[in-house]
PDB file of N, CA and C in Angstrom:
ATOM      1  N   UNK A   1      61.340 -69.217   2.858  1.00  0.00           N
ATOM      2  CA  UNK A   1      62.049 -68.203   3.615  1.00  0.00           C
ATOM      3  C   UNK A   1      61.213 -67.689   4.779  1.00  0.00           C
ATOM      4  N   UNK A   2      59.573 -67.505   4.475  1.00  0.00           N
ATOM      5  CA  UNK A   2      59.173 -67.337   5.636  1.00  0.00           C
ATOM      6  C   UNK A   2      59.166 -68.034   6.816  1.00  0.00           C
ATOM      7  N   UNK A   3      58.703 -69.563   6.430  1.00  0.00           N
ATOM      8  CA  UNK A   3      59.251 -70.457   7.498  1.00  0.00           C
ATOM      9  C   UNK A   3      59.944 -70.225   8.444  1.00  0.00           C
ATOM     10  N   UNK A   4      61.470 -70.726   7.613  1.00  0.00           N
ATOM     11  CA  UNK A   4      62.631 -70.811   8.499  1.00  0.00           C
ATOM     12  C   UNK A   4      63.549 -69.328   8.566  1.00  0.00           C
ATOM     13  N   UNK A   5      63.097 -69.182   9.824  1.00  0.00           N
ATOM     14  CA  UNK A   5      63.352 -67.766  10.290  1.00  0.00           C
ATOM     15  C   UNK A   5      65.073 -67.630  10.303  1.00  0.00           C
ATOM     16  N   UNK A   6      65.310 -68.771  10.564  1.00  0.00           N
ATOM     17  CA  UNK A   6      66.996 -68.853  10.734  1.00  0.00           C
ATOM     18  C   UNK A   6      68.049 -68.877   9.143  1.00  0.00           C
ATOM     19  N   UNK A   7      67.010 -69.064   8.128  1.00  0.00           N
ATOM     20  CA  UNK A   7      67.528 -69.225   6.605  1.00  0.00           C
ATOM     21  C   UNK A   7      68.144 -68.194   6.018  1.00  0.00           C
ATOM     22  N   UNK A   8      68.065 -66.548   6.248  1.00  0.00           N
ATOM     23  CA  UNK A   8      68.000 -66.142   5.870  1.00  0.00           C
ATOM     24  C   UNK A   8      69.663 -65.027   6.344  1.00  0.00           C
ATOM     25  N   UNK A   9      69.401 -65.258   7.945  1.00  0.00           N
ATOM     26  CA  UNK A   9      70.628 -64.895   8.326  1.00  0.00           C
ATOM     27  C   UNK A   9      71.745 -65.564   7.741  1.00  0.00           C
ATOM     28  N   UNK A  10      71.800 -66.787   7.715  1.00  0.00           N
ATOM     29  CA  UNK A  10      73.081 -67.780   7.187  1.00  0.00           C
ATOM     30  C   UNK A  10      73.665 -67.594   5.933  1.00  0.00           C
ATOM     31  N   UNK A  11      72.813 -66.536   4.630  1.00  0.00           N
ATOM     32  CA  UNK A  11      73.689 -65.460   3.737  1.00  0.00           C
ATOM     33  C   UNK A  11      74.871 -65.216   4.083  1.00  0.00           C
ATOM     34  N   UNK A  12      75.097 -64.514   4.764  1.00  0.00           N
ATOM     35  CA  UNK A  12      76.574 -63.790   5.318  1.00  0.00           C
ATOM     36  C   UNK A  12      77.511 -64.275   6.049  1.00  0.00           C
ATOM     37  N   UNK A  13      77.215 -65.369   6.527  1.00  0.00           N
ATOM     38  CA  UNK A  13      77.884 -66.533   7.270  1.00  0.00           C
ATOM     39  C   UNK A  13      78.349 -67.450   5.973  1.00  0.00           C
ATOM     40  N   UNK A  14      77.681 -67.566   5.062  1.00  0.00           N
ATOM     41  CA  UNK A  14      77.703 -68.572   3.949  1.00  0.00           C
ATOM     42  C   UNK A  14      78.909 -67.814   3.196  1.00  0.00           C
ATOM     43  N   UNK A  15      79.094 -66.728   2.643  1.00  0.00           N
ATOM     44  CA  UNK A  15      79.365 -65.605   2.184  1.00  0.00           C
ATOM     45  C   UNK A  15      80.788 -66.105   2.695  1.00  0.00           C
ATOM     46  N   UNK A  16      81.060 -65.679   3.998  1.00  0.00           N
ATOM     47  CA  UNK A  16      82.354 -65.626   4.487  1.00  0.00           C
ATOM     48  C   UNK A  16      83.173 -67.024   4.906  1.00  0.00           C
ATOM     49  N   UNK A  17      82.520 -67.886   4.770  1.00  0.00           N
ATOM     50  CA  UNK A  17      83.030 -69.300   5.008  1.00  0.00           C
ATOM     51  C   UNK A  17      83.447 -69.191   3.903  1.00  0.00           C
ATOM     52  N   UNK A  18      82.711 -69.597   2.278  1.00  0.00           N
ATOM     53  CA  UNK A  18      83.099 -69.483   0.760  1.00  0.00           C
ATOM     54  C   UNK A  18      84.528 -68.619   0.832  1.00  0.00           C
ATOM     55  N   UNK A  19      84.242 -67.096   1.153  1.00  0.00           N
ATOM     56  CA  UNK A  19      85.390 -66.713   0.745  1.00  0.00           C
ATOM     57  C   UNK A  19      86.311 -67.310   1.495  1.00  0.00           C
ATOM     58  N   UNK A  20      86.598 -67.170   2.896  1.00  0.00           N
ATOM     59  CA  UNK A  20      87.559 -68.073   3.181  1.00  0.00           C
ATOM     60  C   UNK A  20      88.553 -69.137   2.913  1.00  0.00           C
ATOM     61  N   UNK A  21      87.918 -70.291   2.224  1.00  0.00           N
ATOM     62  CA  UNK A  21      88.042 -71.535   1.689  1.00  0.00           C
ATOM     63  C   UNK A  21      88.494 -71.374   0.620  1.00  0.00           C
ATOM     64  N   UNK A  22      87.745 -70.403  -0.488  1.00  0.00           N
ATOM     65  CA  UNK A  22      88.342 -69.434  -2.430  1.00  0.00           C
ATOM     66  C   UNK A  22      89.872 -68.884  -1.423  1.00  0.00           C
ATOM     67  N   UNK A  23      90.034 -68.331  -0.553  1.00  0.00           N
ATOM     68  CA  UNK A  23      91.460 -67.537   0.032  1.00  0.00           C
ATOM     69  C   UNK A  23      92.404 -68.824   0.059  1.00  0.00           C
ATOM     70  N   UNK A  24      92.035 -69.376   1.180  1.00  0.00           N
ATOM     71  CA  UNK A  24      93.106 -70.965   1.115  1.00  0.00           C
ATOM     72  C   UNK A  24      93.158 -71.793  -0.164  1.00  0.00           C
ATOM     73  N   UNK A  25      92.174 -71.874  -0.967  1.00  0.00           N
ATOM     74  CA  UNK A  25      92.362 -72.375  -2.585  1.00  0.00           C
ATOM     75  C   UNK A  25      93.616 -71.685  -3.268  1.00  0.00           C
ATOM     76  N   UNK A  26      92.998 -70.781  -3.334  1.00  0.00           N
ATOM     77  CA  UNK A  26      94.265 -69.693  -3.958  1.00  0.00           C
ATOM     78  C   UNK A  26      95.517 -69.526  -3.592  1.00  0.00           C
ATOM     79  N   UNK A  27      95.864 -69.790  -1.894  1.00  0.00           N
ATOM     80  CA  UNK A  27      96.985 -69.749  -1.641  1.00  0.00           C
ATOM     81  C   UNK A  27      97.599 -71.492  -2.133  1.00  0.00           C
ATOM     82  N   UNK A  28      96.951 -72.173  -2.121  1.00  0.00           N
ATOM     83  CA  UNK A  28      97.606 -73.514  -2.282  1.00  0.00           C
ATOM     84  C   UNK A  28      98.362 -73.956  -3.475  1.00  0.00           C
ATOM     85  N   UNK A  29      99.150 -74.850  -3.155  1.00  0.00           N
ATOM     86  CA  UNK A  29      99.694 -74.815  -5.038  1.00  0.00           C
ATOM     87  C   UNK A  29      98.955 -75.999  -5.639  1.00  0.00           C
ATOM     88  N   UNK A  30      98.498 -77.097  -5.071  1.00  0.00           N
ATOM     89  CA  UNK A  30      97.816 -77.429  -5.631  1.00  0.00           C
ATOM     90  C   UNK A  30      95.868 -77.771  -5.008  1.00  0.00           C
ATOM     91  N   UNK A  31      95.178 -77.413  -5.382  1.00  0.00           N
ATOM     92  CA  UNK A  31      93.618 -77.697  -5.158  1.00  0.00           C
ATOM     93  C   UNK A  31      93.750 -78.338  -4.984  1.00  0.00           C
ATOM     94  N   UNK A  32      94.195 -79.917  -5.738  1.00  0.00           N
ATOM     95  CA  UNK A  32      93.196 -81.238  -5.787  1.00  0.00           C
ATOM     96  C   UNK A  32      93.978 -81.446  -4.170  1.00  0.00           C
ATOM     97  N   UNK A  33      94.727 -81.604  -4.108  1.00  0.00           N
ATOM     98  CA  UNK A  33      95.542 -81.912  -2.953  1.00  0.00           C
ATOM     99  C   UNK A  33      94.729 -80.969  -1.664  1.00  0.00           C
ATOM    100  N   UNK A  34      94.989 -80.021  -1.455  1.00  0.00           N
ATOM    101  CA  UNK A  34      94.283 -78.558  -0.602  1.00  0.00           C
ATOM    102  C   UNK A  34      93.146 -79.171  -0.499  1.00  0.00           C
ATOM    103  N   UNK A  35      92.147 -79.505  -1.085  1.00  0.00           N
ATOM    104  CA  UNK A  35      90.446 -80.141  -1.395  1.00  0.00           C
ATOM    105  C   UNK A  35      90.751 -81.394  -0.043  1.00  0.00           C
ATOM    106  N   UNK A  36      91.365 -81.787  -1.001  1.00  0.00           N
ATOM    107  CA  UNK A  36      91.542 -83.416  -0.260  1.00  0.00           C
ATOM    108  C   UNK A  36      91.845 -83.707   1.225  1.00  0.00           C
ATOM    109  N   UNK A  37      92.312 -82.520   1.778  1.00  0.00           N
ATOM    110  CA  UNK A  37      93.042 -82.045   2.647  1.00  0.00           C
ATOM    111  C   UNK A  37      92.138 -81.573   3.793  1.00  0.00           C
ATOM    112  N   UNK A  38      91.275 -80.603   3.270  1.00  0.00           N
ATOM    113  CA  UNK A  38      90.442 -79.943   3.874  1.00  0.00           C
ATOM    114  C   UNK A  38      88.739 -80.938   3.973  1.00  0.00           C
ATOM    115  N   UNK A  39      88.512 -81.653   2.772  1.00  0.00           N
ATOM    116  CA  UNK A  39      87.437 -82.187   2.960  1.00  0.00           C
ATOM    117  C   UNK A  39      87.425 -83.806   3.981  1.00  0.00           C
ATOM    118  N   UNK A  40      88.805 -84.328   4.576  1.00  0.00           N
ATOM    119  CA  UNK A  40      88.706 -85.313   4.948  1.00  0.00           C
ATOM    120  C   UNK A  40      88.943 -85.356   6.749  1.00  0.00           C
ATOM    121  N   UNK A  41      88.899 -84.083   7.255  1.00  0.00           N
ATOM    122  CA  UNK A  41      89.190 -84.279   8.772  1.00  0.00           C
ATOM    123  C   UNK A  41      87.766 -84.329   9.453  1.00  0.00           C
ATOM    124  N   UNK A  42      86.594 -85.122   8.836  1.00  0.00           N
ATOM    125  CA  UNK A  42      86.123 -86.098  10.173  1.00  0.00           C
ATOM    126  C   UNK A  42      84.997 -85.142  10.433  1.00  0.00           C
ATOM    127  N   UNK A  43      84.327 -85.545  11.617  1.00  0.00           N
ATOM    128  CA  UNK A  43      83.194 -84.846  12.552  1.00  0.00           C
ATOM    129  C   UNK A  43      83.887 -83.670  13.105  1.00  0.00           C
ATOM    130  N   UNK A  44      84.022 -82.693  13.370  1.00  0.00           N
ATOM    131  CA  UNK A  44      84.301 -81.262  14.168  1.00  0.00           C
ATOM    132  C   UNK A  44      83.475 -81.088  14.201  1.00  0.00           C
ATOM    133  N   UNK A  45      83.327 -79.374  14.963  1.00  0.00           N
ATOM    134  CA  UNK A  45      82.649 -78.382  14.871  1.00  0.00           C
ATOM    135  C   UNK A  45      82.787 -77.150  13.975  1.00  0.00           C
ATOM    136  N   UNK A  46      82.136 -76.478  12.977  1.00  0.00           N
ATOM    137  CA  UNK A  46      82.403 -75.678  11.758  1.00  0.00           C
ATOM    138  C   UNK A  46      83.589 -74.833  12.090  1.00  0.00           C
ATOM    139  N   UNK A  47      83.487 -74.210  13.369  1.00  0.00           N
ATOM    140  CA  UNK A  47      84.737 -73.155  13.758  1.00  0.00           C
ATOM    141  C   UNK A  47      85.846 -74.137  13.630  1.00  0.00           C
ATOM    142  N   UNK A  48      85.806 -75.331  14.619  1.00  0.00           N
ATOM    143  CA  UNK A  48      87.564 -76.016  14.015  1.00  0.00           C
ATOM    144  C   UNK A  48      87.541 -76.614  12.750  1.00  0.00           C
ATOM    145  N   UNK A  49      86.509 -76.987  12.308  1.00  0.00           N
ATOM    146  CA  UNK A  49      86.806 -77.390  10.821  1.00  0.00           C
ATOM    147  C   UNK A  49      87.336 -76.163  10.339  1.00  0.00           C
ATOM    148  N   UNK A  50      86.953 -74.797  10.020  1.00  0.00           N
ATOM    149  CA  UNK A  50      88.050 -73.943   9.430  1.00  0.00           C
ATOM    150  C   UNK A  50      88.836 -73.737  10.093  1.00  0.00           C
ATOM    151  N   UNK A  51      89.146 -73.583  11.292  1.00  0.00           N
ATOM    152  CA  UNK A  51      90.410 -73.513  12.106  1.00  0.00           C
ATOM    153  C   UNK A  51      91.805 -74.522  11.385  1.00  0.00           C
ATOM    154  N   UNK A  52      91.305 -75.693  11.285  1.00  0.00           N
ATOM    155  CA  UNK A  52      91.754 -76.740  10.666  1.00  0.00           C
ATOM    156  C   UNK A  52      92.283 -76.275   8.868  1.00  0.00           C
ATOM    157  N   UNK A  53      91.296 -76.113   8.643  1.00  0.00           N
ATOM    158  CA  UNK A  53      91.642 -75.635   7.185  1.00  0.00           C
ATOM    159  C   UNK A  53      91.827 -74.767   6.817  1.00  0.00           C
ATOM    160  N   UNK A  54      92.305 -73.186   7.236  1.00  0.00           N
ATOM    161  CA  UNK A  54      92.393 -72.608   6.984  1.00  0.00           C
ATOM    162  C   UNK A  54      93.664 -71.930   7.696  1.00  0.00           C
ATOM    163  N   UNK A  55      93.571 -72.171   9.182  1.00  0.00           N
ATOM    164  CA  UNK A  55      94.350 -71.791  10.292  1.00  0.00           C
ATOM    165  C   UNK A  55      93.688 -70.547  11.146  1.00  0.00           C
ATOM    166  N   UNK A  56      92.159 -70.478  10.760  1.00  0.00           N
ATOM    167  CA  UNK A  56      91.569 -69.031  11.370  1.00  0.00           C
ATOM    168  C   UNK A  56      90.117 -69.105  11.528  1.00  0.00           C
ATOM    169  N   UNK A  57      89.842 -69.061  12.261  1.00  0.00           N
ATOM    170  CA  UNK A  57      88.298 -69.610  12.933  1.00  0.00           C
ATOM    171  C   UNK A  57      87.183 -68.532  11.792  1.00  0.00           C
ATOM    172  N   UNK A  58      86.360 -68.870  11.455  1.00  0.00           N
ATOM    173  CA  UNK A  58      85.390 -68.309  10.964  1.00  0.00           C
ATOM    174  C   UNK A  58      85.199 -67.445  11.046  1.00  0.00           C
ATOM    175  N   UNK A  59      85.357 -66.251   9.813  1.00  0.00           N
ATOM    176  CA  UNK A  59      84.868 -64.319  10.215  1.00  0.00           C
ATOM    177  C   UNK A  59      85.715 -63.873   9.624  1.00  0.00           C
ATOM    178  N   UNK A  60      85.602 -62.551   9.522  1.00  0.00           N
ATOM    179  CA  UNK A  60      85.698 -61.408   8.197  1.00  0.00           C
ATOM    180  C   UNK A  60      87.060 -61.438   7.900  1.00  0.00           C
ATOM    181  N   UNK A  61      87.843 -61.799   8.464  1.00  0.00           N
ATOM    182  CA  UNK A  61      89.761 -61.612   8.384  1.00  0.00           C
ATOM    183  C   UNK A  61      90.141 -61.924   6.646  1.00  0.00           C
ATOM    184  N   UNK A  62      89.339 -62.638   6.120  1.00  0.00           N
ATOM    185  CA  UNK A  62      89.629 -62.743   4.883  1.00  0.00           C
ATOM    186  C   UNK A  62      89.113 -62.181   4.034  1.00  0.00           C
ATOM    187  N   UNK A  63      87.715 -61.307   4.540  1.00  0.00           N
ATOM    188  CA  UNK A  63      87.282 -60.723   3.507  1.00  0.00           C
ATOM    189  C   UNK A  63      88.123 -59.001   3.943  1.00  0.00           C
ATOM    190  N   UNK A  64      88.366 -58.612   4.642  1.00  0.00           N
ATOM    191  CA  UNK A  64      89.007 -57.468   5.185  1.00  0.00           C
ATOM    192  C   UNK A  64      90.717 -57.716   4.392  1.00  0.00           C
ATOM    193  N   UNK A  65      91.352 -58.647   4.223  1.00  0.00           N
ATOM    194  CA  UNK A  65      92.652 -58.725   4.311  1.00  0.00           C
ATOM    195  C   UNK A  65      92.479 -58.216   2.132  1.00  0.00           C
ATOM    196  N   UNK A  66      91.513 -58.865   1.744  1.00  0.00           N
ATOM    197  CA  UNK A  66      91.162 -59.028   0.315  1.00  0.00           C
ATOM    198  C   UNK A  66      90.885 -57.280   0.095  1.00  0.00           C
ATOM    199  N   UNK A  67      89.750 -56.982   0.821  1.00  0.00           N
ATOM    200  CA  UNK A  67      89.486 -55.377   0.833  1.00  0.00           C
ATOM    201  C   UNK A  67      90.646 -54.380   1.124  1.00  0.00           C
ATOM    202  N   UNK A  68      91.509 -54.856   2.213  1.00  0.00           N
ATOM    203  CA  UNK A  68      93.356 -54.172   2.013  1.00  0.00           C
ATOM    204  C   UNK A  68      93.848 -54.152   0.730  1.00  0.00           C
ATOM    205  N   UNK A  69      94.333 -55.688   0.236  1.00  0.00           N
ATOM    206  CA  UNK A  69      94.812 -55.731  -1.094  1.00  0.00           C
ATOM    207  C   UNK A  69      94.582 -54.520  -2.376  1.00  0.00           C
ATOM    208  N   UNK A  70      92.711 -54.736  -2.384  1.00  0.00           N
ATOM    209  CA  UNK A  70      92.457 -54.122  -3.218  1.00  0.00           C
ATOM    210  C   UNK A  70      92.281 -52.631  -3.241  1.00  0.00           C
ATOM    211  N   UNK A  71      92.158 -51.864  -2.222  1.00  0.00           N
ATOM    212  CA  UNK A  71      92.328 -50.732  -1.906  1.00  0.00           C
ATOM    213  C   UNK A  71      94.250 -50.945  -2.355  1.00  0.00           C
ATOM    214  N   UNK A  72      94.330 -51.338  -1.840  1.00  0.00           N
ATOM    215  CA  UNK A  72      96.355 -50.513  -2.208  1.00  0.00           C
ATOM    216  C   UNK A  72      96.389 -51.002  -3.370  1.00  0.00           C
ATOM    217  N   UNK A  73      96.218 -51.838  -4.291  1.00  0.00           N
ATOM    218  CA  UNK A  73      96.023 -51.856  -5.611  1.00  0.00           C
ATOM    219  C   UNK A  73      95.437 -50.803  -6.417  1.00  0.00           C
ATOM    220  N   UNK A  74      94.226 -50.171  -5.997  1.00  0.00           N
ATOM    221  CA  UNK A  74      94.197 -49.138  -6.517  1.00  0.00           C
ATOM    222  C   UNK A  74      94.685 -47.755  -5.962  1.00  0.00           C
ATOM    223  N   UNK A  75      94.998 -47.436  -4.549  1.00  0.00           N
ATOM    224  CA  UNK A  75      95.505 -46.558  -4.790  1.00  0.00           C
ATOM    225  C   UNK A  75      97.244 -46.102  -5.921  1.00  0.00           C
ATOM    226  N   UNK A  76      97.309 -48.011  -5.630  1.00  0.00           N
ATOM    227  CA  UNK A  76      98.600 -47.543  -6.882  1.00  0.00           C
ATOM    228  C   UNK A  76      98.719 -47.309  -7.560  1.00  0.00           C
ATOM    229  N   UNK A  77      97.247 -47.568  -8.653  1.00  0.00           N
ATOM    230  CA  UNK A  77      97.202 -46.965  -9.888  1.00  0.00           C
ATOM    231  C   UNK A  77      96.664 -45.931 -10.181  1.00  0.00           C
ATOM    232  N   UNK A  78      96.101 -45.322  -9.072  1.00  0.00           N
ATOM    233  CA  UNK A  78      95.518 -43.890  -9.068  1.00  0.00           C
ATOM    234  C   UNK A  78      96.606 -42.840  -9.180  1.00  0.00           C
ATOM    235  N   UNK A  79      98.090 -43.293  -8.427  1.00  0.00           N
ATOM    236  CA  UNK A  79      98.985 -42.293  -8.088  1.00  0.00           C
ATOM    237  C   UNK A  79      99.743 -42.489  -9.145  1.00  0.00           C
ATOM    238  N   UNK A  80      99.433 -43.432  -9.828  1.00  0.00           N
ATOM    239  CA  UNK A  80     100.934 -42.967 -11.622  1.00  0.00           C
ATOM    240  C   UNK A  80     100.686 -41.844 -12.076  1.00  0.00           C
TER     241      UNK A  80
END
C-alpha cells in the first residue's frame, strides 16, 4: 500500500462499480444470462463497459437510489 500510491484510492471506485453490477444482478431475471451478457462485450473503456451494462456510466446513482429505498422503507415503519 505504501508503494502504490494509486491502490488505495480505487476502494471507493471498487465499492461503487460492485454495487452497481449487485443493482443490475438484482434487477435481472435471470444472472446466468445478465453475467453472460455483461461479461462478453469486448475491449471498451470501464465507463462504457458499464454504460453498456448497466445503462449508466460509473458513480453513486446506485448507491444513492438504494439509500432512497431504504430511508422510505424505514420511514414506513417508523410511522405505523
Amino acid at each position: 500500500m505504501i508503494d502504490s500510491f494509486l491502490y488505495l484510492p480505487d476502494y471507493p471506485i471498487g465499492h461503487m462499480i460492485a454495487f452497481q453490477i449487485e443493482e443490475q444482478m438484482r434487477k435481472a431475471g435471470s444472472i446466468g444470462t445478465e453475467f453472460e451478457r455483461i461479461a462478453k462485450m469486448g475491449r471498451v473503456t470501464p465507463d462504457q463497459w458499464m454504460k453498456n451494462a448497466t445503462g449508466a456510466p460509473v458513480g453513486a446513482d446506485a448507491l444513492l437510489a438504494a439509500t432512497e429505498r431504504a430511508l422510505t422503507e424505514m420511514t414506513a415503519k417508523t410511522e405505523r
